[in-house]
PDB file of N, CA and C in Angstrom:
ATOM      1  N   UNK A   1     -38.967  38.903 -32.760  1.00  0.00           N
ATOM      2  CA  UNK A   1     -37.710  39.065 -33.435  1.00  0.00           C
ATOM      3  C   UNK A   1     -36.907  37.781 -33.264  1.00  0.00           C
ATOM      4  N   UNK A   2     -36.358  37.279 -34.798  1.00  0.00           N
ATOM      5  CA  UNK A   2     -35.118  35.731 -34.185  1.00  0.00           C
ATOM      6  C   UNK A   2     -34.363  36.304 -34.591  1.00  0.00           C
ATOM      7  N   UNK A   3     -32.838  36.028 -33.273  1.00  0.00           N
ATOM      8  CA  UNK A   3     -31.805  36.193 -33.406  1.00  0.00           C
ATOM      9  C   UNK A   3     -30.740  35.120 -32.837  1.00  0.00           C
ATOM     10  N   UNK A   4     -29.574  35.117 -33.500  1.00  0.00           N
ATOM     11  CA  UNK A   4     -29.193  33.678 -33.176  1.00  0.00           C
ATOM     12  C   UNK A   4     -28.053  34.433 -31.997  1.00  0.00           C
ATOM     13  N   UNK A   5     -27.578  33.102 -31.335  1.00  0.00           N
ATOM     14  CA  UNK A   5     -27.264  33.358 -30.232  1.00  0.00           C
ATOM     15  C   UNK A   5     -26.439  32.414 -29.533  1.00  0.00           C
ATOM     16  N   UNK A   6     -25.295  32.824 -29.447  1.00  0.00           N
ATOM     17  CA  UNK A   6     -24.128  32.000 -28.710  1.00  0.00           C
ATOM     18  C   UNK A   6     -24.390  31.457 -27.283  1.00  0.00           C
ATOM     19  N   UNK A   7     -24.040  30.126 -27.163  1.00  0.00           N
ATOM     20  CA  UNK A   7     -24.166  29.877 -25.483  1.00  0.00           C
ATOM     21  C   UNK A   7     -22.768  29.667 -24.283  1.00  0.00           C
ATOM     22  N   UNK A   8     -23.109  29.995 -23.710  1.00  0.00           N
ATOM     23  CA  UNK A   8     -21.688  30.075 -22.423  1.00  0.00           C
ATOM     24  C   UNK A   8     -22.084  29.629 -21.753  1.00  0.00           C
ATOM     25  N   UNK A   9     -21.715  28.242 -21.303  1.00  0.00           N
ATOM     26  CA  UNK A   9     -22.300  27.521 -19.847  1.00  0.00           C
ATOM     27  C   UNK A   9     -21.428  28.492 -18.877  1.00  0.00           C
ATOM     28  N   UNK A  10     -20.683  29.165 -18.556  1.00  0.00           N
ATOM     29  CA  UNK A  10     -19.723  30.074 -17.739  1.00  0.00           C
ATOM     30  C   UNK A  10     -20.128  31.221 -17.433  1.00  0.00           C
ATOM     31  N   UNK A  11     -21.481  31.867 -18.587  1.00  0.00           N
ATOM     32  CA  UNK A  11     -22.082  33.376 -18.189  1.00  0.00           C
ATOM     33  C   UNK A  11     -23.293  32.685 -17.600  1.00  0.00           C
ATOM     34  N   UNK A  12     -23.435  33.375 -16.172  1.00  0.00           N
ATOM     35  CA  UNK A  12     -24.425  33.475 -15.685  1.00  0.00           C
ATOM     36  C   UNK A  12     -25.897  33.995 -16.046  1.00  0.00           C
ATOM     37  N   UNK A  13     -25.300  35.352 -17.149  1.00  0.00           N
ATOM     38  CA  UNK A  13     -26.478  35.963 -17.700  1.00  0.00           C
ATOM     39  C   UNK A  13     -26.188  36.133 -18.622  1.00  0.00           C
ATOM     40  N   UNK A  14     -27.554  35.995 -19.363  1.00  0.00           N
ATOM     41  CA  UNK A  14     -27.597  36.732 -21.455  1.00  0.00           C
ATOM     42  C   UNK A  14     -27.280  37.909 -21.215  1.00  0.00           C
ATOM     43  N   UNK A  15     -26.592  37.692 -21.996  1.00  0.00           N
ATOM     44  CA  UNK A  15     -25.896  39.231 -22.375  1.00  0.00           C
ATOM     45  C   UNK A  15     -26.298  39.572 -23.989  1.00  0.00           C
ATOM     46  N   UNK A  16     -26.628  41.169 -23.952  1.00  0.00           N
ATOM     47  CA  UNK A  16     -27.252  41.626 -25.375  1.00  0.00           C
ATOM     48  C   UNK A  16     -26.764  42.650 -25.747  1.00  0.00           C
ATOM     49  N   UNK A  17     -26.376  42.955 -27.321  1.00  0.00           N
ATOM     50  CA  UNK A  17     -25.993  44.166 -27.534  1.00  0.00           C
ATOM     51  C   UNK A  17     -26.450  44.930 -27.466  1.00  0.00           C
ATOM     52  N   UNK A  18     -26.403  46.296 -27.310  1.00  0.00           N
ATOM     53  CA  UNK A  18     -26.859  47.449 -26.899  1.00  0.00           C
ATOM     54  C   UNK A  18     -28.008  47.963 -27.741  1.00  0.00           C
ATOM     55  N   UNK A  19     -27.627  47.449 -28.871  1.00  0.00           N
ATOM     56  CA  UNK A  19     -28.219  48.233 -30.095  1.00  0.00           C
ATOM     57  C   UNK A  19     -29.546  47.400 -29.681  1.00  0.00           C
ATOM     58  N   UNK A  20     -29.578  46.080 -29.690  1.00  0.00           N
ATOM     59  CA  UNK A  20     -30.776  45.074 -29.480  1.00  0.00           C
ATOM     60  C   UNK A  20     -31.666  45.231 -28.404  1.00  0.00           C
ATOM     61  N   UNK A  21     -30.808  45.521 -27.139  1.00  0.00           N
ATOM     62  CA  UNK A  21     -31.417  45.940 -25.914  1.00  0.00           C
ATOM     63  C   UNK A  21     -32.458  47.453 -26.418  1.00  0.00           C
ATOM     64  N   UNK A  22     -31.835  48.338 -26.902  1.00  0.00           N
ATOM     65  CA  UNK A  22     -32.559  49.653 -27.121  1.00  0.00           C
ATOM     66  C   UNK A  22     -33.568  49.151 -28.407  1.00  0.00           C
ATOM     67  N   UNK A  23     -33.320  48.129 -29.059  1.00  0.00           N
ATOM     68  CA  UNK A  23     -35.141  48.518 -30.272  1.00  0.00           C
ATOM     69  C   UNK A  23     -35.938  47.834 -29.418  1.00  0.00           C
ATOM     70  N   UNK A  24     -35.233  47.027 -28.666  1.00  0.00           N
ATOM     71  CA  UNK A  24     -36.119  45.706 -27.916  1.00  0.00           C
ATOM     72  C   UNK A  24     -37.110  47.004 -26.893  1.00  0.00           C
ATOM     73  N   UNK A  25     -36.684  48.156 -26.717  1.00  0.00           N
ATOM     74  CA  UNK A  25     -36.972  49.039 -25.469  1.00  0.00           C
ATOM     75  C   UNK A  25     -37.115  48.365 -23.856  1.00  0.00           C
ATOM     76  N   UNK A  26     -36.173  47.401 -24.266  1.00  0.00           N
ATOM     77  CA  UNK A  26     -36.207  46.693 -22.625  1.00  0.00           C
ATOM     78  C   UNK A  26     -36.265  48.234 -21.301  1.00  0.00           C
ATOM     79  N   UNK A  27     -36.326  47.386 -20.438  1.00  0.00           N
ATOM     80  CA  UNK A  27     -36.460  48.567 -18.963  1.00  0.00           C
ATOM     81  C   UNK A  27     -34.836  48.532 -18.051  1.00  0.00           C
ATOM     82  N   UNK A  28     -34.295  49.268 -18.305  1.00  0.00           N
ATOM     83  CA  UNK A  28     -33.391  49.012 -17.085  1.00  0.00           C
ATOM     84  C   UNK A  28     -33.606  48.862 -16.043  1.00  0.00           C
ATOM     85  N   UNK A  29     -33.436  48.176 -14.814  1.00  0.00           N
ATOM     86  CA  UNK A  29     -33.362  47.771 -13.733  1.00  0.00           C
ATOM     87  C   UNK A  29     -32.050  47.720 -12.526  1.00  0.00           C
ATOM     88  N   UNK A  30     -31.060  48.387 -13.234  1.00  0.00           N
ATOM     89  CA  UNK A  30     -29.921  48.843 -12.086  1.00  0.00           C
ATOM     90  C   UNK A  30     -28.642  48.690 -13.126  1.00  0.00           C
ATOM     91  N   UNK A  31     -27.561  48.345 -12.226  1.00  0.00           N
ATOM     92  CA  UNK A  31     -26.559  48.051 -13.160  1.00  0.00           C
ATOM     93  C   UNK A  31     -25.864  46.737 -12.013  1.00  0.00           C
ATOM     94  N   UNK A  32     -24.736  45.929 -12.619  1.00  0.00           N
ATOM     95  CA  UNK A  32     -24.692  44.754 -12.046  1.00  0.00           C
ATOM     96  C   UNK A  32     -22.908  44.919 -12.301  1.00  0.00           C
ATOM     97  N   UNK A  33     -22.258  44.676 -11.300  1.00  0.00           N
ATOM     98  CA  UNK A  33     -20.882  44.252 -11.501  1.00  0.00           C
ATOM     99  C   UNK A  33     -20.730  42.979 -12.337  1.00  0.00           C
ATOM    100  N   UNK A  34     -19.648  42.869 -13.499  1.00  0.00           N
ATOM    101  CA  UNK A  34     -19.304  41.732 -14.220  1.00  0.00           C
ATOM    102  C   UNK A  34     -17.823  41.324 -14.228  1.00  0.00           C
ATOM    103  N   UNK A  35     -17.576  40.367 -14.589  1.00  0.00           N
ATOM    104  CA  UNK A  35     -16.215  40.165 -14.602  1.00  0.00           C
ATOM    105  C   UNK A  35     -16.077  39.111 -16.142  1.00  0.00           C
ATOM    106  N   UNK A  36     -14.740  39.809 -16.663  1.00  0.00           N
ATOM    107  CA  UNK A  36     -15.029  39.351 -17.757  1.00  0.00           C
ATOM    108  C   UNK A  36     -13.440  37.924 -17.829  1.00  0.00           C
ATOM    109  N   UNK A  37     -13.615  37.022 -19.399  1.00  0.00           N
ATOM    110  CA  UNK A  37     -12.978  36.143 -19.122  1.00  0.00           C
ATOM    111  C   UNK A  37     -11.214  36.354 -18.863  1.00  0.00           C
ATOM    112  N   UNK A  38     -11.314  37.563 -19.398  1.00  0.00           N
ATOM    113  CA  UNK A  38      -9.822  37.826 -19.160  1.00  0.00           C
ATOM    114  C   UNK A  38      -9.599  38.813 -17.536  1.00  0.00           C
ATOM    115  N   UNK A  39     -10.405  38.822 -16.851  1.00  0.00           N
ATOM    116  CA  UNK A  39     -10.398  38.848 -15.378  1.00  0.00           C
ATOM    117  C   UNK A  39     -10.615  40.297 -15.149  1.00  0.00           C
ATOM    118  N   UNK A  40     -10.940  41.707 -16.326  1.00  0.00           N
ATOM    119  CA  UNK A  40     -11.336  42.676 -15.982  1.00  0.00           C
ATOM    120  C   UNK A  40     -12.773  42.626 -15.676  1.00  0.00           C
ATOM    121  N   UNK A  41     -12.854  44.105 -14.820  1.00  0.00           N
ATOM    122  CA  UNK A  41     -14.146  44.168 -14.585  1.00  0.00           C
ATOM    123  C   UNK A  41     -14.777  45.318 -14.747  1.00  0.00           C
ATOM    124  N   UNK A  42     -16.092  45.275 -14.634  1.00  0.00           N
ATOM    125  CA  UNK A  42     -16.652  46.578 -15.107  1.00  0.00           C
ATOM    126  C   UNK A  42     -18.236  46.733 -14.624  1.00  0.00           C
ATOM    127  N   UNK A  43     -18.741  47.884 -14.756  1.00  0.00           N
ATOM    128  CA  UNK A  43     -20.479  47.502 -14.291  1.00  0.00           C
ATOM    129  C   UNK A  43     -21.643  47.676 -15.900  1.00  0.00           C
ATOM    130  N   UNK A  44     -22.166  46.946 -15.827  1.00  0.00           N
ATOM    131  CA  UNK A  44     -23.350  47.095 -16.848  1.00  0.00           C
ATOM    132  C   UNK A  44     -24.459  47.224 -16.575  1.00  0.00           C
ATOM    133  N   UNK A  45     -25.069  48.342 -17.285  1.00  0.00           N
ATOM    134  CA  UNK A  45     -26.909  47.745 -17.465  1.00  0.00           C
ATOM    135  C   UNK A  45     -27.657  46.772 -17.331  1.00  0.00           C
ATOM    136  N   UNK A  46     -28.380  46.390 -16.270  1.00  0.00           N
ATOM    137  CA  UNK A  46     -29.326  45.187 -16.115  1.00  0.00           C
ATOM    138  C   UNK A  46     -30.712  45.871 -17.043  1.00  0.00           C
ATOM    139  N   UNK A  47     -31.230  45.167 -17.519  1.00  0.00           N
ATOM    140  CA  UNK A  47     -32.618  45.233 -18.584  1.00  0.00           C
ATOM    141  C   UNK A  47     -33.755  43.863 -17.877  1.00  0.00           C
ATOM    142  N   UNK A  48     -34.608  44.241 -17.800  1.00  0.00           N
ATOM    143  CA  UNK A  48     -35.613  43.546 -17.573  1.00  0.00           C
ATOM    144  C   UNK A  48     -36.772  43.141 -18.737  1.00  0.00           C
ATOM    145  N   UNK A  49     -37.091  41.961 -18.787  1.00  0.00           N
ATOM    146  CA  UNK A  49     -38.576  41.660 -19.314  1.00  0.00           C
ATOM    147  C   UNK A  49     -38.222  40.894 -20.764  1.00  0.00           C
ATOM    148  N   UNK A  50     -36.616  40.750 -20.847  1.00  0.00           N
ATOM    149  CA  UNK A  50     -36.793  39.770 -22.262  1.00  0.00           C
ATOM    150  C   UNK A  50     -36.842  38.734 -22.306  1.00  0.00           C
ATOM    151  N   UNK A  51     -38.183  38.230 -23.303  1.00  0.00           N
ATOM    152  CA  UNK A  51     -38.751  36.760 -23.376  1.00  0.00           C
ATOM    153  C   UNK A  51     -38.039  36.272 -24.471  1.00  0.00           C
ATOM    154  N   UNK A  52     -37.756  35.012 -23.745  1.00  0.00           N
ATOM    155  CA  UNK A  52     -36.603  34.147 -24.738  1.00  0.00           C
ATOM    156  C   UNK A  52     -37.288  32.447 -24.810  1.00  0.00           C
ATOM    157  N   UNK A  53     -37.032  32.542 -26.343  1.00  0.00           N
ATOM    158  CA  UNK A  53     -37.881  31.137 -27.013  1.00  0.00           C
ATOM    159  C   UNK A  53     -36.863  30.736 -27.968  1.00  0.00           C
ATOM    160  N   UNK A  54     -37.071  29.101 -27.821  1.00  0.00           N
ATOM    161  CA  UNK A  54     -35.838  28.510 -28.712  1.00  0.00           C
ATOM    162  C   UNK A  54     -36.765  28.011 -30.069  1.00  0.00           C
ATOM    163  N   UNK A  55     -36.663  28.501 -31.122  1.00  0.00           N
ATOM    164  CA  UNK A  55     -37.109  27.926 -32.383  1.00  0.00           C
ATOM    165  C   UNK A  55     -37.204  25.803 -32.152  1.00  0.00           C
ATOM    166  N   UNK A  56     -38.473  25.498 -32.692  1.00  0.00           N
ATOM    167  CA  UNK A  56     -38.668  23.958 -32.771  1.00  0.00           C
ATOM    168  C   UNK A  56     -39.305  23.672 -31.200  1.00  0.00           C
ATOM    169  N   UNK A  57     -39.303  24.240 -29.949  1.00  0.00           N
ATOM    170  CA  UNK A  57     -39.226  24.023 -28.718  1.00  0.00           C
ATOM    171  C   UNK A  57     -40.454  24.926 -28.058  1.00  0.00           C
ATOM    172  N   UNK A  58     -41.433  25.219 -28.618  1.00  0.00           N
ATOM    173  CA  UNK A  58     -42.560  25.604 -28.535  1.00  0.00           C
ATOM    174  C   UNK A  58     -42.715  26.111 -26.717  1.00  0.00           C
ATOM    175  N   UNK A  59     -42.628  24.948 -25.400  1.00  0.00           N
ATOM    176  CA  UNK A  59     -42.756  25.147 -24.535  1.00  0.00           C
ATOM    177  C   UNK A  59     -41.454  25.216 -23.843  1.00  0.00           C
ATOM    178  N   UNK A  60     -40.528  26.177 -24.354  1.00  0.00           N
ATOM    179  CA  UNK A  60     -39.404  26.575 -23.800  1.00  0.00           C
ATOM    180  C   UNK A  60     -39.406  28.067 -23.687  1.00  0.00           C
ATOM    181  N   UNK A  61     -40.049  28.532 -23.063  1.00  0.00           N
ATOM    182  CA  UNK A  61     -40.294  30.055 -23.220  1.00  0.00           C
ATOM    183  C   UNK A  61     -40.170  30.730 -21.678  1.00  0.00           C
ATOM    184  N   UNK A  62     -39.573  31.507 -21.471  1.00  0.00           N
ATOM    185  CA  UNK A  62     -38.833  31.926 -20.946  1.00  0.00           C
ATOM    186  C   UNK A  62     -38.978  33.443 -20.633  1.00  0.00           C
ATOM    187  N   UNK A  63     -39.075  34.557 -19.762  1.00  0.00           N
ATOM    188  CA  UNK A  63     -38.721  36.286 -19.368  1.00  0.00           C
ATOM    189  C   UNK A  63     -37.876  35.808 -18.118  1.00  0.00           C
ATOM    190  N   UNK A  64     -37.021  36.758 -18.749  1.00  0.00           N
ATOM    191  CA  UNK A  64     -35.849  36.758 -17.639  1.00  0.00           C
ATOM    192  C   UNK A  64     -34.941  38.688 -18.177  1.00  0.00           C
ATOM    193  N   UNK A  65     -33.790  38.156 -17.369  1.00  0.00           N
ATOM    194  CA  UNK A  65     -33.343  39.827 -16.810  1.00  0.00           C
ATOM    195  C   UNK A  65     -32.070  39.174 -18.220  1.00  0.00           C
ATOM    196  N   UNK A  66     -31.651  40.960 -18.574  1.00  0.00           N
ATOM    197  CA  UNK A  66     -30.186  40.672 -19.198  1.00  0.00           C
ATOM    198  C   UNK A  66     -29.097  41.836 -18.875  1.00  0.00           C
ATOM    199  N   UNK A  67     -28.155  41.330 -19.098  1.00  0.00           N
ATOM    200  CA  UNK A  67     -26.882  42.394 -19.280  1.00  0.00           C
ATOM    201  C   UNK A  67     -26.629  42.761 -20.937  1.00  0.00           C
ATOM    202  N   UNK A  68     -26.304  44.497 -20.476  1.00  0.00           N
ATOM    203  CA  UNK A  68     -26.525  45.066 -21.880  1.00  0.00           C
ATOM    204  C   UNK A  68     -24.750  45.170 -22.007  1.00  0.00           C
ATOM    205  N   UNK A  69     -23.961  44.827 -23.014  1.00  0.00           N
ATOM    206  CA  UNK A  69     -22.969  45.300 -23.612  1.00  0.00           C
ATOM    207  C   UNK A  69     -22.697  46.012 -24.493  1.00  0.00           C
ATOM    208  N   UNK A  70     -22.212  47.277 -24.676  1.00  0.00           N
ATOM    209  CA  UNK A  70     -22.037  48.057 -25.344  1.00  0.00           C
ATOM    210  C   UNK A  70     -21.135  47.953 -26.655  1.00  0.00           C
ATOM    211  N   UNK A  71     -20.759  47.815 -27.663  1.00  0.00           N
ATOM    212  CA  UNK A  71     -20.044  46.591 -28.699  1.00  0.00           C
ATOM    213  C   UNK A  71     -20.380  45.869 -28.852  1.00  0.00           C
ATOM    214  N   UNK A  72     -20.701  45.275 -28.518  1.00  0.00           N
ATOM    215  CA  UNK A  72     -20.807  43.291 -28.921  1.00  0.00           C
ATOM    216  C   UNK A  72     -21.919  43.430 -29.996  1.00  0.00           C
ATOM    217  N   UNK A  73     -21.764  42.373 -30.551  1.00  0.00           N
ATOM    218  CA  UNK A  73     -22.698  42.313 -31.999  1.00  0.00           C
ATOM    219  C   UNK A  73     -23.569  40.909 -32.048  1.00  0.00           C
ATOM    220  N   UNK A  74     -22.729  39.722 -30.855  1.00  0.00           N
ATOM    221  CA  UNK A  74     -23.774  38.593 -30.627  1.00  0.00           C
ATOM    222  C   UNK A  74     -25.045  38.402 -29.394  1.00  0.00           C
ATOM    223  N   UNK A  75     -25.706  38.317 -29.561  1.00  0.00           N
ATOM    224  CA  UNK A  75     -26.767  37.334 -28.192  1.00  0.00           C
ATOM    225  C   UNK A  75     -25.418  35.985 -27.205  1.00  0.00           C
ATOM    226  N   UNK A  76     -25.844  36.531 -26.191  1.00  0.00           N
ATOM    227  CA  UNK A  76     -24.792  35.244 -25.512  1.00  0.00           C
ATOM    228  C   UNK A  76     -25.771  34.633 -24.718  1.00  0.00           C
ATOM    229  N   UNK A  77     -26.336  33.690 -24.401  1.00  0.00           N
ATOM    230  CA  UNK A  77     -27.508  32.820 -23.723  1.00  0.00           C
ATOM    231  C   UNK A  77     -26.838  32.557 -22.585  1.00  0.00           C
ATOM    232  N   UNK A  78     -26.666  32.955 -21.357  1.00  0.00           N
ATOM    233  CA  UNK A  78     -26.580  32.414 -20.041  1.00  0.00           C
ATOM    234  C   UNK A  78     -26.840  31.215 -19.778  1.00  0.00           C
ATOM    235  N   UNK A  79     -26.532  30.541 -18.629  1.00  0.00           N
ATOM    236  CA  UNK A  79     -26.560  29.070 -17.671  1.00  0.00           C
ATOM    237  C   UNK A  79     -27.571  28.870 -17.390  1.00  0.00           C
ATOM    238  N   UNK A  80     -28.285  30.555 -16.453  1.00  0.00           N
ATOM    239  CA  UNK A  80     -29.482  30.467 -15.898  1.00  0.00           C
ATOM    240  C   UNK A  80     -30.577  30.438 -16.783  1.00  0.00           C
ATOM    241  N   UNK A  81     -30.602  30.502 -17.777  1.00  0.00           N
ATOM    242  CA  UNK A  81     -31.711  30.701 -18.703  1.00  0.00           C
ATOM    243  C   UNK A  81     -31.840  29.122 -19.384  1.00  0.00           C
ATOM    244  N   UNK A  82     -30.497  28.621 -20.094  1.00  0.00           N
ATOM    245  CA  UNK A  82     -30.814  27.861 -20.500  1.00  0.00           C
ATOM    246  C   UNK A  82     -31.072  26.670 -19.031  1.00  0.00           C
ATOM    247  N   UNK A  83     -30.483  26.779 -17.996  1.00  0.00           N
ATOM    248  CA  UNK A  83     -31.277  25.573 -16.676  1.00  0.00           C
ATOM    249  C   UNK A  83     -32.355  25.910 -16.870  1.00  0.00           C
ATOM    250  N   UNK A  84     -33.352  27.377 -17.013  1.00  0.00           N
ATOM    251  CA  UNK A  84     -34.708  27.572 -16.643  1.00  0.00           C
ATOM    252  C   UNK A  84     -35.383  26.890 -17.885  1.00  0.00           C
ATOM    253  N   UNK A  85     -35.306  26.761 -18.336  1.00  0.00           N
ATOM    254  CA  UNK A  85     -35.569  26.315 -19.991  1.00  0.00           C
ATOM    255  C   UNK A  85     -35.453  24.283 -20.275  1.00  0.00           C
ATOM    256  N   UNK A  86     -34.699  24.033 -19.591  1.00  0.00           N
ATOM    257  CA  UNK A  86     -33.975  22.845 -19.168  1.00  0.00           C
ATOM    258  C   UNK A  86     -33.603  22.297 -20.404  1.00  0.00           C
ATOM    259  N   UNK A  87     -32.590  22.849 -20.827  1.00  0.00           N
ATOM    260  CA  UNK A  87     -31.712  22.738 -22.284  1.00  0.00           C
ATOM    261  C   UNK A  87     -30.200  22.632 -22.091  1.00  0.00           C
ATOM    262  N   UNK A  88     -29.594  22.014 -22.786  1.00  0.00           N
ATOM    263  CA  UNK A  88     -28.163  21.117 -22.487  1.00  0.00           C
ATOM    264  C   UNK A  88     -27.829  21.865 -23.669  1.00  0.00           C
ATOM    265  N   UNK A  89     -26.517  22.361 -23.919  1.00  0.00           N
ATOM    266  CA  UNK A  89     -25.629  22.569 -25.004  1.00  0.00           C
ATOM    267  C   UNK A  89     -24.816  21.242 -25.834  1.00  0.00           C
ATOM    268  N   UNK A  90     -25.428  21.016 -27.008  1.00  0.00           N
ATOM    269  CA  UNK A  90     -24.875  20.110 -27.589  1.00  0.00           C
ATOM    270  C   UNK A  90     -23.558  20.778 -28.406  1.00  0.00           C
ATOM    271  N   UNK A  91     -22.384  21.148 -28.258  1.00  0.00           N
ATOM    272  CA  UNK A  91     -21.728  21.905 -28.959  1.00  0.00           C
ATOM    273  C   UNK A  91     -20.861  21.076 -30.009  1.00  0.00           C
ATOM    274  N   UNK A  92     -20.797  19.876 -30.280  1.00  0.00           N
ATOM    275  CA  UNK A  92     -20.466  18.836 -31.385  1.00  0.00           C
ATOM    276  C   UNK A  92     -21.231  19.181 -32.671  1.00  0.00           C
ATOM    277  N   UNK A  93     -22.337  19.398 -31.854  1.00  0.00           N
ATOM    278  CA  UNK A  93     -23.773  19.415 -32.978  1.00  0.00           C
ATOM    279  C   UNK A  93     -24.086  21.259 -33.183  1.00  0.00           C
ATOM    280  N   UNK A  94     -23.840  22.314 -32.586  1.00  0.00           N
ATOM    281  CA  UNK A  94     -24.103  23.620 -31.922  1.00  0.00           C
ATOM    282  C   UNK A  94     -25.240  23.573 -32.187  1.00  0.00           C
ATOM    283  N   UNK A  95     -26.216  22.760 -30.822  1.00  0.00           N
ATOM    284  CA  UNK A  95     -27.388  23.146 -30.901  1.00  0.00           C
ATOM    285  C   UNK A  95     -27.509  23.387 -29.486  1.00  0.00           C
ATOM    286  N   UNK A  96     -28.780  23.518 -29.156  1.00  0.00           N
ATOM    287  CA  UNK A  96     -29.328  23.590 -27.896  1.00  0.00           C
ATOM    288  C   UNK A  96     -30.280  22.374 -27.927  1.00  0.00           C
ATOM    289  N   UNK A  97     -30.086  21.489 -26.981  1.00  0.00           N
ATOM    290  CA  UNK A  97     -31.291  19.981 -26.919  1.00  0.00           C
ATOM    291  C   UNK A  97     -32.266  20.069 -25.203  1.00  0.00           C
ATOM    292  N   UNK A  98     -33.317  19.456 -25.223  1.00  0.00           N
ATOM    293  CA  UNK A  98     -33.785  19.353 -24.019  1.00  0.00           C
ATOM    294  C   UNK A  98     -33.137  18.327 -23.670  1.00  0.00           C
ATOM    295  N   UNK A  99     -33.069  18.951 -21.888  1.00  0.00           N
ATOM    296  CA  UNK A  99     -32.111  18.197 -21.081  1.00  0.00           C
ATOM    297  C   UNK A  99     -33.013  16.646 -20.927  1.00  0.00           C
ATOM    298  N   UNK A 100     -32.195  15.653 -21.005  1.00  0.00           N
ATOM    299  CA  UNK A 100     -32.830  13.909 -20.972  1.00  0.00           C
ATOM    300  C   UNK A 100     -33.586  13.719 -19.409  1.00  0.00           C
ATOM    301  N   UNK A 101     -35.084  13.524 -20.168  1.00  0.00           N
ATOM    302  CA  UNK A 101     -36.295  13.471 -19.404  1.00  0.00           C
ATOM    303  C   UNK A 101     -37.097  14.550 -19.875  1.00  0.00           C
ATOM    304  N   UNK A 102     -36.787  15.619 -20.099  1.00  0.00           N
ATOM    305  CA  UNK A 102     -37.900  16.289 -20.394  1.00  0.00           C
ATOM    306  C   UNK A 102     -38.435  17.243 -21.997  1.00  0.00           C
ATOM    307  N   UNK A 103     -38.041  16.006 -22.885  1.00  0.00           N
ATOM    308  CA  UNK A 103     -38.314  15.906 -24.584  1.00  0.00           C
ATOM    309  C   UNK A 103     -39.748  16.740 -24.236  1.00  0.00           C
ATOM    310  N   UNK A 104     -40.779  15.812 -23.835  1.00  0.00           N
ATOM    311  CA  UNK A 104     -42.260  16.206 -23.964  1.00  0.00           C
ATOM    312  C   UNK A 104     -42.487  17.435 -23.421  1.00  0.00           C
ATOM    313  N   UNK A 105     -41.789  17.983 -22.877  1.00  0.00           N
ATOM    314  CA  UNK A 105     -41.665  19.280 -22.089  1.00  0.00           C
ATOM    315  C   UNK A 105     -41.166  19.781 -20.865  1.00  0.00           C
ATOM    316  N   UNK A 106     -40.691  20.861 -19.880  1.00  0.00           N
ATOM    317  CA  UNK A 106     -40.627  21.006 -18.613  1.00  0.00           C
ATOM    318  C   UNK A 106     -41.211  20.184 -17.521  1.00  0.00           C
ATOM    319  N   UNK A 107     -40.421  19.830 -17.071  1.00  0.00           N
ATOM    320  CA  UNK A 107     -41.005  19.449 -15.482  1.00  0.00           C
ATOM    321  C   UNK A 107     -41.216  20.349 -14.440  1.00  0.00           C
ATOM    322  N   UNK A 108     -42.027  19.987 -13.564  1.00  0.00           N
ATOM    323  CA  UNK A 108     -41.888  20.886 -12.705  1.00  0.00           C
ATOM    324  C   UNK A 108     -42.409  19.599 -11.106  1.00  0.00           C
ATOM    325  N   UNK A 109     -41.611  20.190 -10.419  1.00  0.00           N
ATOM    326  CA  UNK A 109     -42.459  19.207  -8.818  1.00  0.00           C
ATOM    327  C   UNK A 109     -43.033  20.331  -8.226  1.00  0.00           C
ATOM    328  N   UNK A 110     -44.024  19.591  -7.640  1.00  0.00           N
ATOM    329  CA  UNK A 110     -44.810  20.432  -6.500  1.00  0.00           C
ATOM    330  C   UNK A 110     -44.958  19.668  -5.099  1.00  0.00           C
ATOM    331  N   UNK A 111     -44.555  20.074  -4.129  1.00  0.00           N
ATOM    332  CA  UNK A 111     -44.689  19.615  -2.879  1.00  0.00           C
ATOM    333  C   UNK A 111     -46.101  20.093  -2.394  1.00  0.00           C
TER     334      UNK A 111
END
């Protein structure tokens, strides 16, 4: 499934609408305290197992955990996903770019 998708260097986690989370049949996995930008808070659905791929970026692929919101109608891409991914927000341009050094793909070190 492509769906486009807002980025927040400030959310820790993708956050998904509800409706998306349920065709997706993700798994819940608990619920997670959040705090939102206007400083309320609340607990949500954690979902497990959604694999996230950036169109053009072939080896940017990604399973990770999300927060389900109930309303919301966009994809919000988390910090942690796009660091795991190693993608920079170009928001002049609203794209997503690989972070400088690793065009040809992920790095990884091994000790």
């Amino acid at each position: 499934m492509r769906v486009r998708a807002k980025v927040d260097n400030g959310s820790m986690y993708t956050v998904l609408p509800k409706e998306l989370a349920d065709s997706l049949a993700l798994l819940p996995t608990g619920r997670r305290w959040v705090r939102f930008a206007d400083g309320r808070r609340a607990k949500r659905v954690l979902v497990c197992g959604l694999r996230v791929r950036v169109p053009g970026l072939p080896d940017r692929l990604i399973t990770t955990d999300a927060l389900v919101e109930p309303g919301r109608h966009t994809v919000l891409l988390g910090c942690e996903e796009m660091e795991r991914m190693e993608l920079i927000a170009d928001h002049k341009a609203s794209v997503l770019r690989p972070r400088p050094g690793t065009e040809k793909g992920i790095l990884a070190v091994v000790d």
